[in-house]
PDB file of N, CA and C in Angstrom:
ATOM      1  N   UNK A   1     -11.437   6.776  11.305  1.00  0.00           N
ATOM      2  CA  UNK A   1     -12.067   5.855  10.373  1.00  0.00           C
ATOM      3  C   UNK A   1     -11.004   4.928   9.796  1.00  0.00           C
ATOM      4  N   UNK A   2     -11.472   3.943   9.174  1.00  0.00           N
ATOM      5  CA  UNK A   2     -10.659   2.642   9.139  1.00  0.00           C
ATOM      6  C   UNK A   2     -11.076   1.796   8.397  1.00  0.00           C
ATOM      7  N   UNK A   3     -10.875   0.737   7.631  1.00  0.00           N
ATOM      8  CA  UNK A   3     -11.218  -0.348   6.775  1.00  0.00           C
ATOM      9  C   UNK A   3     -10.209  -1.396   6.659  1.00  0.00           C
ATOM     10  N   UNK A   4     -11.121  -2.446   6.866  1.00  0.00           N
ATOM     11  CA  UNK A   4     -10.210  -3.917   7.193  1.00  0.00           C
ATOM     12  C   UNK A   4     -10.400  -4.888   6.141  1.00  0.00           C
ATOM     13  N   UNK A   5      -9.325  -5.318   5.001  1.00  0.00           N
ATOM     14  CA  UNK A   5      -9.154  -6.671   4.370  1.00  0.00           C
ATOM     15  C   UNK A   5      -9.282  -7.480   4.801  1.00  0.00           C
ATOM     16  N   UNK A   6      -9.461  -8.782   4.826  1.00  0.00           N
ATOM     17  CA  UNK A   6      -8.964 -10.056   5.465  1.00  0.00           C
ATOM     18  C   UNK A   6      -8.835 -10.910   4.086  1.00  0.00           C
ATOM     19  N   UNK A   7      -7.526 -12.541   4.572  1.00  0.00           N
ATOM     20  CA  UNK A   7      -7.617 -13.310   3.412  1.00  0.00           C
ATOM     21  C   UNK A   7      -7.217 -14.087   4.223  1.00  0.00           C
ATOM     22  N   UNK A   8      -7.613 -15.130   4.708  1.00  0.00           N
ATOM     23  CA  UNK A   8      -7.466 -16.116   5.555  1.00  0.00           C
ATOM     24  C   UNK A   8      -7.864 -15.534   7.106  1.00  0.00           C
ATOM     25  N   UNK A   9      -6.511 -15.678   7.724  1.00  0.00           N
ATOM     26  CA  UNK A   9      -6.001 -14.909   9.248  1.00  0.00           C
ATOM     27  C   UNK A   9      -5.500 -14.087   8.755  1.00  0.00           C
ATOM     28  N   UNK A  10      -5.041 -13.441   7.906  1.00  0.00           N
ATOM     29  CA  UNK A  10      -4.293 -12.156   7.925  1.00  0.00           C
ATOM     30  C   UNK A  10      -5.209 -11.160   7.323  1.00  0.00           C
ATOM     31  N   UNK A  11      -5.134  -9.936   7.829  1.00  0.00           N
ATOM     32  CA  UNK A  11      -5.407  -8.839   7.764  1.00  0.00           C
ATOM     33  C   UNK A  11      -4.731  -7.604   7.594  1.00  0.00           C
ATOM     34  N   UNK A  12      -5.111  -6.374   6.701  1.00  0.00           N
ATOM     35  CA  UNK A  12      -4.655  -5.490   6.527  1.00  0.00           C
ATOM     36  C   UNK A  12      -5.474  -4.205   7.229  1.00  0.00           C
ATOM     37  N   UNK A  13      -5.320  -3.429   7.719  1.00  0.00           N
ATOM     38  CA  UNK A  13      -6.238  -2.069   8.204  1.00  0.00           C
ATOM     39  C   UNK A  13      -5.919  -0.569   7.717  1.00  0.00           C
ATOM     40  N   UNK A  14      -6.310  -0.229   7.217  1.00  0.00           N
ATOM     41  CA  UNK A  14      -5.856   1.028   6.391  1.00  0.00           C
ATOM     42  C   UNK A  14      -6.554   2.438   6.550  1.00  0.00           C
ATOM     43  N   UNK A  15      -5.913   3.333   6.988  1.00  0.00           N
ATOM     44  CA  UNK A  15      -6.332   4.850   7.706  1.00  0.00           C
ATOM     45  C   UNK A  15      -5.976   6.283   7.366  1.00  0.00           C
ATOM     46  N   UNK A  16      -6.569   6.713   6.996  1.00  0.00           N
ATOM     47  CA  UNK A  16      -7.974   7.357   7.135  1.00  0.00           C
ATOM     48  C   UNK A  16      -8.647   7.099   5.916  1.00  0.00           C
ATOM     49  N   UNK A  17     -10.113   6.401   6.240  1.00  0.00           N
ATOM     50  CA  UNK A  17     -10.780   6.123   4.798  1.00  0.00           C
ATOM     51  C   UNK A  17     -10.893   6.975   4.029  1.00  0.00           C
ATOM     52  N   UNK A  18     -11.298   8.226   4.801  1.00  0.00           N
ATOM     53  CA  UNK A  18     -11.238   9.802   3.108  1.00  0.00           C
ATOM     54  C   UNK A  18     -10.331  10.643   4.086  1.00  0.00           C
ATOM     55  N   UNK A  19      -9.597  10.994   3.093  1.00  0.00           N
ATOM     56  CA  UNK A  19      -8.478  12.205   3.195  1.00  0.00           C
ATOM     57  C   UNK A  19      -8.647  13.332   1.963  1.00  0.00           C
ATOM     58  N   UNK A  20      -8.861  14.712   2.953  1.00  0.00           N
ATOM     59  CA  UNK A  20      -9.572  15.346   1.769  1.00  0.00           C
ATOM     60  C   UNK A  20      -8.187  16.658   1.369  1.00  0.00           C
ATOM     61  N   UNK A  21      -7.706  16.841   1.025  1.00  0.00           N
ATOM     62  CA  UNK A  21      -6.194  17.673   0.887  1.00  0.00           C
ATOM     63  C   UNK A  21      -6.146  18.128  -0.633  1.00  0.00           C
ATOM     64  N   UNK A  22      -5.831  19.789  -0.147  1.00  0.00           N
ATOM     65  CA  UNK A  22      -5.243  21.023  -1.625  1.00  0.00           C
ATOM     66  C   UNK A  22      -3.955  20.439  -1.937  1.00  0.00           C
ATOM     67  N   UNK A  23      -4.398  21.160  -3.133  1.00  0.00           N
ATOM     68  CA  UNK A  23      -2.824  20.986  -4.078  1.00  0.00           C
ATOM     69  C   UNK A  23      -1.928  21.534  -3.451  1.00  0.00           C
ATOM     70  N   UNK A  24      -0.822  20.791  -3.509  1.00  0.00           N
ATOM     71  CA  UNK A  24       0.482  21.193  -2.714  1.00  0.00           C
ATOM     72  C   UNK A  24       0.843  20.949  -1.599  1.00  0.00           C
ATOM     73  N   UNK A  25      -0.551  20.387  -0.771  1.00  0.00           N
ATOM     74  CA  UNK A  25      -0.221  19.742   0.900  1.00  0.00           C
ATOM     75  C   UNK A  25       0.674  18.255   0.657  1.00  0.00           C
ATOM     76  N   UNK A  26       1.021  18.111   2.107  1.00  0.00           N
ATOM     77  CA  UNK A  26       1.530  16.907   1.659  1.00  0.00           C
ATOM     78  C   UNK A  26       0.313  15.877   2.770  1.00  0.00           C
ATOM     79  N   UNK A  27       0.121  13.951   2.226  1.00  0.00           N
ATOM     80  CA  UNK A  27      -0.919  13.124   3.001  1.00  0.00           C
ATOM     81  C   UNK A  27      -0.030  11.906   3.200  1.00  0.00           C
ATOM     82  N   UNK A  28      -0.165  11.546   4.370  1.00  0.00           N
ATOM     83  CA  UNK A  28       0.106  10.040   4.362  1.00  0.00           C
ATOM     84  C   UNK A  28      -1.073   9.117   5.011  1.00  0.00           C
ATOM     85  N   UNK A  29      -0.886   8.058   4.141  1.00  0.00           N
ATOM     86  CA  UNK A  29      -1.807   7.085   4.559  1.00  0.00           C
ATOM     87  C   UNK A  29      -1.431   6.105   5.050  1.00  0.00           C
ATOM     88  N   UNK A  30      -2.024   5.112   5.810  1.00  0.00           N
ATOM     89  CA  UNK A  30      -1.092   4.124   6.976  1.00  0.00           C
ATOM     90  C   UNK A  30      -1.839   3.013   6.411  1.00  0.00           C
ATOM     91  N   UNK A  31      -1.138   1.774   7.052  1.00  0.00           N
ATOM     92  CA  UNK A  31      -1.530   0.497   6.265  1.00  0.00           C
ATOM     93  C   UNK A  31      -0.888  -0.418   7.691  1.00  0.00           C
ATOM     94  N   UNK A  32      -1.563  -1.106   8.402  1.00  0.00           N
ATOM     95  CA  UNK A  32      -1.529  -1.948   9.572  1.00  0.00           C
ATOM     96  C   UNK A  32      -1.499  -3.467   9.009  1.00  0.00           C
ATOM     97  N   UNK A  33      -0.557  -4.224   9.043  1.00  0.00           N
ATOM     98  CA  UNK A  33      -0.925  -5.485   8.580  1.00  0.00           C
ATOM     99  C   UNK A  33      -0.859  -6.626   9.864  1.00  0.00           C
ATOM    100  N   UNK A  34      -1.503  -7.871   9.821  1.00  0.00           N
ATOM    101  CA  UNK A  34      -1.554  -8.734  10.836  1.00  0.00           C
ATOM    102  C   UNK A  34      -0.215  -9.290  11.020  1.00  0.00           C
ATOM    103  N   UNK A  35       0.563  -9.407  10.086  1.00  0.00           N
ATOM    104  CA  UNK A  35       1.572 -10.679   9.786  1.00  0.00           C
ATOM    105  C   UNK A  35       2.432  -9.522   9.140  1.00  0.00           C
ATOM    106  N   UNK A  36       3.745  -9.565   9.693  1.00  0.00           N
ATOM    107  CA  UNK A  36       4.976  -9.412   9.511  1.00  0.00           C
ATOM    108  C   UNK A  36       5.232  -9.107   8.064  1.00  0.00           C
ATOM    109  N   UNK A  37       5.433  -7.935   7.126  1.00  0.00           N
ATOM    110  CA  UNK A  37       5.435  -7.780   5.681  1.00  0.00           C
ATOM    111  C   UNK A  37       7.206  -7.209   5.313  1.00  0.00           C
ATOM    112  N   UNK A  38       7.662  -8.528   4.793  1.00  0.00           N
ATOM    113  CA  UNK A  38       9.259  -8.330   4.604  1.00  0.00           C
ATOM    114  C   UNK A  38      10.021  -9.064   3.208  1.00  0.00           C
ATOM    115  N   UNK A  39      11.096  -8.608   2.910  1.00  0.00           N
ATOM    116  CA  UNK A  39      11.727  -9.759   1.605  1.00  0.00           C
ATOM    117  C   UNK A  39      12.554 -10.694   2.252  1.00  0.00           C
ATOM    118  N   UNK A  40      12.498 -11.937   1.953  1.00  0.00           N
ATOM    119  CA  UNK A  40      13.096 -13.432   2.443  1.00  0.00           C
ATOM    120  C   UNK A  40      14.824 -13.209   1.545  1.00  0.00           C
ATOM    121  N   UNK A  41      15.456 -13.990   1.681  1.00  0.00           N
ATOM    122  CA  UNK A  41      17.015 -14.285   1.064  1.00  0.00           C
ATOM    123  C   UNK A  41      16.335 -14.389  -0.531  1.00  0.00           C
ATOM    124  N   UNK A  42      15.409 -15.063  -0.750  1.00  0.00           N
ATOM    125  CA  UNK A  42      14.749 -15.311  -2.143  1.00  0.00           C
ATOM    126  C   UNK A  42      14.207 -14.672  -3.155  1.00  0.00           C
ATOM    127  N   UNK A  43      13.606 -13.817  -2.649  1.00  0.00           N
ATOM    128  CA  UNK A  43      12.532 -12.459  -2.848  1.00  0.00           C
ATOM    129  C   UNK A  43      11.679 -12.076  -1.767  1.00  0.00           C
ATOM    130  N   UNK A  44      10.707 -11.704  -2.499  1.00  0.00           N
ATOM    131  CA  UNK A  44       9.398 -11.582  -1.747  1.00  0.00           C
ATOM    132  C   UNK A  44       8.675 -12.292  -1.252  1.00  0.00           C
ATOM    133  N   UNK A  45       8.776 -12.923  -0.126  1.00  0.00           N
ATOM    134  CA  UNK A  45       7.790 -13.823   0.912  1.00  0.00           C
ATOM    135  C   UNK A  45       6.769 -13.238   1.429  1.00  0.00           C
ATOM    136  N   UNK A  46       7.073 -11.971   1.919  1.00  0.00           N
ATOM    137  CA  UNK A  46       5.975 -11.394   2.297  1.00  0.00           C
ATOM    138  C   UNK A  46       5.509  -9.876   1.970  1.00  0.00           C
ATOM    139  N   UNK A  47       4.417  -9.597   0.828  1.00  0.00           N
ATOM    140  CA  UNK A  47       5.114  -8.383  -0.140  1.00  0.00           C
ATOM    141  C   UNK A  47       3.575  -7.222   0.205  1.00  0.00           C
ATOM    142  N   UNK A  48       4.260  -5.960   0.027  1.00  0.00           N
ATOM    143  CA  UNK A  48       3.122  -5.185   0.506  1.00  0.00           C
ATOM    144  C   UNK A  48       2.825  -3.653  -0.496  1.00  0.00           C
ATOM    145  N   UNK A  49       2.021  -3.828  -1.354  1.00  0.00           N
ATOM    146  CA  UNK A  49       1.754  -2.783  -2.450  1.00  0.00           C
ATOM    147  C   UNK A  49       0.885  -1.601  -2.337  1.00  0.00           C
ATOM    148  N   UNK A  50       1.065  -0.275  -2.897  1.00  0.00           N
ATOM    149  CA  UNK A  50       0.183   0.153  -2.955  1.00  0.00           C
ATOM    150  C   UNK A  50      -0.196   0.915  -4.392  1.00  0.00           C
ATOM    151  N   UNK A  51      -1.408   0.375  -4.531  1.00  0.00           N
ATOM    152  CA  UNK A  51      -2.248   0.919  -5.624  1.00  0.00           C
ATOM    153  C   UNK A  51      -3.007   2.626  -5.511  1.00  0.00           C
ATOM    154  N   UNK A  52      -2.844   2.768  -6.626  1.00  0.00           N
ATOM    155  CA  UNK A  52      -4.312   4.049  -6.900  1.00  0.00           C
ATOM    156  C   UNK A  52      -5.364   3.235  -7.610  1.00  0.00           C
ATOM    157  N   UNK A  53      -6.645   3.724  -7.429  1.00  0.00           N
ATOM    158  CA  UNK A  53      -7.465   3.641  -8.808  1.00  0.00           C
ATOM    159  C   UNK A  53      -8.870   4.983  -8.424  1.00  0.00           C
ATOM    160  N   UNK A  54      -8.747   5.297 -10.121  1.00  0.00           N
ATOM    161  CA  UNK A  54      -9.600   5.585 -10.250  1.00  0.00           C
ATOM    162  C   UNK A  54     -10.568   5.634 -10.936  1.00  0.00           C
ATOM    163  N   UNK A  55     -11.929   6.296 -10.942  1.00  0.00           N
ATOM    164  CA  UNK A  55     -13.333   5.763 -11.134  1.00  0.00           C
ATOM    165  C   UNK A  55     -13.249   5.620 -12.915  1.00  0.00           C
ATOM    166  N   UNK A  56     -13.675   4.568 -12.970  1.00  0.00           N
ATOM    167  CA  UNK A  56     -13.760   3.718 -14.513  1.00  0.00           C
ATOM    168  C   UNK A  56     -12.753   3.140 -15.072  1.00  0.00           C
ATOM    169  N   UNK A  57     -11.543   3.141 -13.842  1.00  0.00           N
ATOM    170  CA  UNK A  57     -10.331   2.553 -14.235  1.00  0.00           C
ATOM    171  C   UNK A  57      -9.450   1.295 -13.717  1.00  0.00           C
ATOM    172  N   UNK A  58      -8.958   0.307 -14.070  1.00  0.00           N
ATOM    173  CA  UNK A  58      -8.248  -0.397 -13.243  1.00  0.00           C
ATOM    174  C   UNK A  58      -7.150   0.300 -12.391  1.00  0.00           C
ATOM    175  N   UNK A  59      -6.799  -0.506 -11.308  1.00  0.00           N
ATOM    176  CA  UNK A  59      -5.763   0.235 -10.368  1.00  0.00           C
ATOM    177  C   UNK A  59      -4.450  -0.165 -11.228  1.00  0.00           C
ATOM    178  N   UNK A  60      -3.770   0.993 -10.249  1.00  0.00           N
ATOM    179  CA  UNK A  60      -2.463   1.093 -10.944  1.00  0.00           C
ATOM    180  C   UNK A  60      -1.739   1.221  -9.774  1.00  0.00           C
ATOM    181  N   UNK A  61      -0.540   0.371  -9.772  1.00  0.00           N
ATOM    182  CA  UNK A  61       0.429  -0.117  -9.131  1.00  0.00           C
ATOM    183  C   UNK A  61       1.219   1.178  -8.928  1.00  0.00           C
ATOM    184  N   UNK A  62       1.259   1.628  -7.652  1.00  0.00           N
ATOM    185  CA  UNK A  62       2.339   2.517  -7.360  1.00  0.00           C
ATOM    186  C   UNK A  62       3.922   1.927  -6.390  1.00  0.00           C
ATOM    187  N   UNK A  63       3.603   1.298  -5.879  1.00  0.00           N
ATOM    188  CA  UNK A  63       4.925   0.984  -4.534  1.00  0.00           C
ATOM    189  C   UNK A  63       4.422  -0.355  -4.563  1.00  0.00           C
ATOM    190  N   UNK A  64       5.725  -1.133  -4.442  1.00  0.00           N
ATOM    191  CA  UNK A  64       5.470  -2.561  -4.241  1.00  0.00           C
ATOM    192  C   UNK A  64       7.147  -2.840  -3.488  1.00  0.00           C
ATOM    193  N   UNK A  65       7.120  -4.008  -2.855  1.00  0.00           N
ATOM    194  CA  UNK A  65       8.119  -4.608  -1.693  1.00  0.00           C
ATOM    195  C   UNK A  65       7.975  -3.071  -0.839  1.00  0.00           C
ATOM    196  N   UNK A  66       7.137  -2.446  -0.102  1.00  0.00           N
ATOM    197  CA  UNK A  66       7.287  -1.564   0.564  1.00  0.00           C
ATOM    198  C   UNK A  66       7.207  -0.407   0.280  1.00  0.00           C
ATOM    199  N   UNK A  67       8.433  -0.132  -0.474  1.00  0.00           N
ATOM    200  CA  UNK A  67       8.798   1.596  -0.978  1.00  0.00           C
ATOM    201  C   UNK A  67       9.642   1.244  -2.646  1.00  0.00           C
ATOM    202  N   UNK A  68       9.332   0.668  -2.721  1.00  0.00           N
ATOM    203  CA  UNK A  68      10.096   0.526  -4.690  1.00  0.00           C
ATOM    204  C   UNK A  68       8.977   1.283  -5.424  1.00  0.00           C
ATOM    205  N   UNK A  69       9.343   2.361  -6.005  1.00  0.00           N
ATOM    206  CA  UNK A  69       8.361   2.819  -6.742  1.00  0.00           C
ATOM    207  C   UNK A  69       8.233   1.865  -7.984  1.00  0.00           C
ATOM    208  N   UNK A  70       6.715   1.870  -8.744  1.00  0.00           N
ATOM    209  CA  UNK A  70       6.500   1.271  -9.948  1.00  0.00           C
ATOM    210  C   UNK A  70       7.618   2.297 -11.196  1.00  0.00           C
ATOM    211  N   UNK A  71       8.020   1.762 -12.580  1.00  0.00           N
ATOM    212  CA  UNK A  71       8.298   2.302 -13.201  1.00  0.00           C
ATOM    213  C   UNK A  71       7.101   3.456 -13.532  1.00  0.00           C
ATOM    214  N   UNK A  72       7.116   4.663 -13.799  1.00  0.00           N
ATOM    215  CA  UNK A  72       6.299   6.032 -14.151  1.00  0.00           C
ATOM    216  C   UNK A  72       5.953   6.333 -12.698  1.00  0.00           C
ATOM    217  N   UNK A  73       5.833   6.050 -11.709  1.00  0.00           N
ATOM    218  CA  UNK A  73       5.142   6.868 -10.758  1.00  0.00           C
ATOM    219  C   UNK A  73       6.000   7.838 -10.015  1.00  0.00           C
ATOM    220  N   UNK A  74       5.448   8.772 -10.305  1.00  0.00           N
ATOM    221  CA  UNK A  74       5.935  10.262  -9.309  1.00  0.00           C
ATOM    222  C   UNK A  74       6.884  10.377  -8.708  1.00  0.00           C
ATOM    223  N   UNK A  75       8.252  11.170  -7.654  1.00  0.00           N
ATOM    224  CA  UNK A  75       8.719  10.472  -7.280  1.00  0.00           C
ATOM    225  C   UNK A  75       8.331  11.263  -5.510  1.00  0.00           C
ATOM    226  N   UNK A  76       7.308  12.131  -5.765  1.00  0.00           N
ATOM    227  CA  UNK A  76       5.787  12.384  -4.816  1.00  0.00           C
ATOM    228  C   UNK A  76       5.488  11.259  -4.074  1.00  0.00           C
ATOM    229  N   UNK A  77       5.449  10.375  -4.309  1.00  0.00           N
ATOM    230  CA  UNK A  77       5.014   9.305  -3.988  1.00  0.00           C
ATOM    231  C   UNK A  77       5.993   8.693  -2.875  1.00  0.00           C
ATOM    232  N   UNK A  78       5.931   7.934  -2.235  1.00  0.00           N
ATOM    233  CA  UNK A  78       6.719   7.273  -0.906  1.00  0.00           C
ATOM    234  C   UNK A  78       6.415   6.244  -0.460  1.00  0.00           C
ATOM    235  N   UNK A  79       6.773   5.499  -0.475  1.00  0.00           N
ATOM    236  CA  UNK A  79       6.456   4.058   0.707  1.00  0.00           C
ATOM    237  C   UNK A  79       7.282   4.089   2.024  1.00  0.00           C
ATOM    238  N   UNK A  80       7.375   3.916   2.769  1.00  0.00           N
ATOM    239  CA  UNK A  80       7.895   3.641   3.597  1.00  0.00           C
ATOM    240  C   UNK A  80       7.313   2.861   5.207  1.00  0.00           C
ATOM    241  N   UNK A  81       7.923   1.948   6.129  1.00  0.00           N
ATOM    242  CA  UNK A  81       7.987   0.843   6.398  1.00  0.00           C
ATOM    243  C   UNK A  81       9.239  -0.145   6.795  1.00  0.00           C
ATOM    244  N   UNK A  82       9.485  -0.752   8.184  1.00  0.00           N
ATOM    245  CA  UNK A  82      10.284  -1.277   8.371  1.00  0.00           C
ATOM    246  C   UNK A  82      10.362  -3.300   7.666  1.00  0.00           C
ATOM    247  N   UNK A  83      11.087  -3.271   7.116  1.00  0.00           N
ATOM    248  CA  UNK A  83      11.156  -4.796   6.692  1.00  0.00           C
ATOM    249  C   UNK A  83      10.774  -5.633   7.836  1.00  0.00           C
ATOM    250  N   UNK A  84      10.328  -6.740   7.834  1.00  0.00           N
ATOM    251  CA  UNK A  84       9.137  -7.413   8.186  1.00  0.00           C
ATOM    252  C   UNK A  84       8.555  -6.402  10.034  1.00  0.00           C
ATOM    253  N   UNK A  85       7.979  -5.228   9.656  1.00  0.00           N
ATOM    254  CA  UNK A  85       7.171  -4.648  10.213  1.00  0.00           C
ATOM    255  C   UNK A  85       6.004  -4.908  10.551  1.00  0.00           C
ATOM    256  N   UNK A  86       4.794  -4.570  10.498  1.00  0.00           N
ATOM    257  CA  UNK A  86       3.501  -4.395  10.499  1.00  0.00           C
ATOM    258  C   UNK A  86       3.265  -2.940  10.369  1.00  0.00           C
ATOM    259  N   UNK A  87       3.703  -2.008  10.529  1.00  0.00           N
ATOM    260  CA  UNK A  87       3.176  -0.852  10.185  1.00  0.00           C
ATOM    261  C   UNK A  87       3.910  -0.186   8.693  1.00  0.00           C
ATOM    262  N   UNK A  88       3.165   0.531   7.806  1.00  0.00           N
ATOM    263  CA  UNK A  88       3.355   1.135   6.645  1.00  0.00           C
ATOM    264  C   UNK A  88       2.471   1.880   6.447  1.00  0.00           C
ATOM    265  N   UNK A  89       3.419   2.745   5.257  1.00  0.00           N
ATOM    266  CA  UNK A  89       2.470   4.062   4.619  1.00  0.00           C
ATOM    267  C   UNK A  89       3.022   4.828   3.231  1.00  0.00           C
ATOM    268  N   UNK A  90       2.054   5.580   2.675  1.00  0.00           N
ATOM    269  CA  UNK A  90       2.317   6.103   1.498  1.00  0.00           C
ATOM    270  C   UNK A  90       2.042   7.620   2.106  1.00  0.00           C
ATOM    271  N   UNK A  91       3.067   7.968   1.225  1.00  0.00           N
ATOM    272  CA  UNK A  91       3.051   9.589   1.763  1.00  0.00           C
ATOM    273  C   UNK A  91       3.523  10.342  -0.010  1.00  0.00           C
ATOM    274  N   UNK A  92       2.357  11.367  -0.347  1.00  0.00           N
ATOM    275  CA  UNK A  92       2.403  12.196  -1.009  1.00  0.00           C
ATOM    276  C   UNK A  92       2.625  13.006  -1.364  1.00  0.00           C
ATOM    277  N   UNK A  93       3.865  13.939  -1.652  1.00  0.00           N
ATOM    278  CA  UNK A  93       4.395  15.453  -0.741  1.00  0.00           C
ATOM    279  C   UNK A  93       3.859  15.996  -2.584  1.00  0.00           C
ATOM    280  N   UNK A  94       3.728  17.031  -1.920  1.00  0.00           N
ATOM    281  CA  UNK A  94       3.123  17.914  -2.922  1.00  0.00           C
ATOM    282  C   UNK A  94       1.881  17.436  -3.836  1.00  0.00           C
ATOM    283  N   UNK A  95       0.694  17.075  -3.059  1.00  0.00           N
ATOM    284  CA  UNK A  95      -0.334  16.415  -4.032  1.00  0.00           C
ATOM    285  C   UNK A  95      -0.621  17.260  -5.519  1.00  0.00           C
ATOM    286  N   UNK A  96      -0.988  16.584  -6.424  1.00  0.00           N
ATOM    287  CA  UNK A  96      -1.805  17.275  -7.303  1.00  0.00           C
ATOM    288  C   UNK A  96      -3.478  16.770  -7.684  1.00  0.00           C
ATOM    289  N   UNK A  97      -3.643  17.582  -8.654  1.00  0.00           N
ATOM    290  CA  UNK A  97      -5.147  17.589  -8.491  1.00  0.00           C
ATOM    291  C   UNK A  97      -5.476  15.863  -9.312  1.00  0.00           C
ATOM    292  N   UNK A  98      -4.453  15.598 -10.182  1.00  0.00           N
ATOM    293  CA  UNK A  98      -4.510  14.258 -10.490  1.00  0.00           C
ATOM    294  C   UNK A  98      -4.128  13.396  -9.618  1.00  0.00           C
ATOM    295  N   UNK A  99      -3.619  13.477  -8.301  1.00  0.00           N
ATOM    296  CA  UNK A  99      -3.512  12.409  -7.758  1.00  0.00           C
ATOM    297  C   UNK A  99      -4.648  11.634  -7.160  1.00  0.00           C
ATOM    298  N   UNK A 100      -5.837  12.582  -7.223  1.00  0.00           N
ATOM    299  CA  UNK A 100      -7.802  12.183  -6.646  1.00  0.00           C
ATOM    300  C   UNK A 100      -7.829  10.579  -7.207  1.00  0.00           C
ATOM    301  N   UNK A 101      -8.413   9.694  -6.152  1.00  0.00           N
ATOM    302  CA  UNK A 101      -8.865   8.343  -6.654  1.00  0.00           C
ATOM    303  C   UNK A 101      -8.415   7.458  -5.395  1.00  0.00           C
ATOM    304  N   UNK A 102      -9.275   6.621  -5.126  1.00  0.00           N
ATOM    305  CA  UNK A 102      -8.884   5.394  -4.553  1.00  0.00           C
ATOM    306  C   UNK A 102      -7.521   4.965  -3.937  1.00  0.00           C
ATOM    307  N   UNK A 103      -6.950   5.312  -2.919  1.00  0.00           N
ATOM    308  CA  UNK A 103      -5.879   4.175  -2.620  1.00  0.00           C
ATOM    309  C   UNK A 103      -5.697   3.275  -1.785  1.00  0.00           C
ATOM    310  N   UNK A 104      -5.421   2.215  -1.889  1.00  0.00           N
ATOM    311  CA  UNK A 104      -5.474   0.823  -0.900  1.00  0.00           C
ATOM    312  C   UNK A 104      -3.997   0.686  -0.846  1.00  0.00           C
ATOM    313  N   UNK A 105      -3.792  -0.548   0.166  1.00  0.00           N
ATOM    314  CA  UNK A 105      -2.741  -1.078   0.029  1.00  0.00           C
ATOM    315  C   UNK A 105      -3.186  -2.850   0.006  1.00  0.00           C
ATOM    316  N   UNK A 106      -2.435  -3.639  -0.183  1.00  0.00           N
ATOM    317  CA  UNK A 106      -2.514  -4.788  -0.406  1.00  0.00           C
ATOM    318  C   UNK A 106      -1.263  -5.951   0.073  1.00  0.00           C
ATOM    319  N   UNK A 107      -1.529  -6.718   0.984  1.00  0.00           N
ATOM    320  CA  UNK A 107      -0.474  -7.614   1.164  1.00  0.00           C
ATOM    321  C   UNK A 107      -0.760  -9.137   0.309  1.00  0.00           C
ATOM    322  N   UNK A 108       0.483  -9.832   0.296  1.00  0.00           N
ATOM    323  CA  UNK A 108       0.504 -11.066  -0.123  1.00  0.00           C
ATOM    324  C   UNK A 108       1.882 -11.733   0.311  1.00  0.00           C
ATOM    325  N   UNK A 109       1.188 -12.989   0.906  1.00  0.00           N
ATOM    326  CA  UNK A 109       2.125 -13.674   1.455  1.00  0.00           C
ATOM    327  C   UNK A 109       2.300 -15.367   0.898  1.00  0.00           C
ATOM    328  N   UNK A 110       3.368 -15.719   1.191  1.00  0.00           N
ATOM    329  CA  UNK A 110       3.439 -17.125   0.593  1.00  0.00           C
ATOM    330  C   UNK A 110       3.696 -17.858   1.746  1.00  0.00           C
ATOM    331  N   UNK A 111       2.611 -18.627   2.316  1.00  0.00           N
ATOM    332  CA  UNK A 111       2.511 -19.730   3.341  1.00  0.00           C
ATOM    333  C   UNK A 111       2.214 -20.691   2.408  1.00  0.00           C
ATOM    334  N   UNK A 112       3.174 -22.099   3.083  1.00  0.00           N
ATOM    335  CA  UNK A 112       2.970 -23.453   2.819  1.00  0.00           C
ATOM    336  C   UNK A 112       2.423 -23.526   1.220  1.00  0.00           C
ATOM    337  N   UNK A 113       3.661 -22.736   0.569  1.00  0.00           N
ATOM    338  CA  UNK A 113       3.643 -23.134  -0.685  1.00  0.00           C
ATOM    339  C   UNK A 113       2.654 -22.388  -1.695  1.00  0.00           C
ATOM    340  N   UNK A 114       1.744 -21.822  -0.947  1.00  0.00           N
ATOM    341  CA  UNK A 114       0.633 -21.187  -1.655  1.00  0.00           C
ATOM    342  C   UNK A 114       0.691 -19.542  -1.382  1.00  0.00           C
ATOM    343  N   UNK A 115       0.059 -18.718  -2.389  1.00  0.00           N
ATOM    344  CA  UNK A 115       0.350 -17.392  -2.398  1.00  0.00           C
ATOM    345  C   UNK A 115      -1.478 -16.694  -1.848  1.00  0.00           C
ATOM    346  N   UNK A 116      -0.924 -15.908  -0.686  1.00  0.00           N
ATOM    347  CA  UNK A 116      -2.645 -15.715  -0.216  1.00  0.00           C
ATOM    348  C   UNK A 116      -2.344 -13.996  -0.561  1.00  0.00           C
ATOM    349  N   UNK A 117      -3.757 -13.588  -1.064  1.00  0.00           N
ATOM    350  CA  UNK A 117      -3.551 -12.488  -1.151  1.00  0.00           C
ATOM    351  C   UNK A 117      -4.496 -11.265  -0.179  1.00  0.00           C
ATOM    352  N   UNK A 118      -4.610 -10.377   0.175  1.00  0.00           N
ATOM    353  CA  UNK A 118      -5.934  -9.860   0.918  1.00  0.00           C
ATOM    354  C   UNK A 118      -6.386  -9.220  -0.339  1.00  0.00           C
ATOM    355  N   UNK A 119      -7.907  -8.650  -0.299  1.00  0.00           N
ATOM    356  CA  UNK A 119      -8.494  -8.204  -1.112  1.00  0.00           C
ATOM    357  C   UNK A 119      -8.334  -6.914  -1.590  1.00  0.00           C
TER     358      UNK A 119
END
């Protein structure tokens, strides 16, 4: 199973839609993007995040440029991903029972001046 963003031509694909895992296993989730997700000499040209959310809540930023954890998040948590790759993932080692909720990933890229984001 699988689920596809799009925001223009680019696309993100993200796998396995439910992952069902006890406390203490470890999960990774994969994140396929169309377009090359890397940092330029500048910053971030082409930047690739991943969120949690859960139900009644806004998402919350876990990993962004790849594998930088957000300030507070776990250090459970993982990004990893080759600079301008297409393949990525978040990997969870030792889940807990709070880690339950929503996770996506999200790219954004800056073509011709403008910042596109997928959904």
């Amino acid at each position: 199973m699988s689920f596809t963003e799009t925001a223009g031509q680019i696309s993100v694909t993200q796998t396995p839609s439910v992952a069902a895992v006890q406390p203490g296993e470890t999960v990774t989730l994969n994140c396929q993007t169309s377009r090359g997700i890397g940092e330029r000499s500048w910053g971030c040209g082409d930047c690739l995040a991943w969120y949690l959310q859960k139900p009644g809540e806004a998402p919350k930023l876990l990993i962004y440029y790849i594998s930088s954890r957000q300030s507070g998040t776990p250090s459970r948590f993982s990004g990893n991903g080759a600079n301008y790759g297409t393949d990525f993932s978040l990997t969870i080692s030792g889940v807990q029972t709070e880690d339950a909720g929503h996770y996506y990933c999200q790219s954004a890229h800056y073509i011709s001046s403008n910042w596109v984001f997928t959904q």
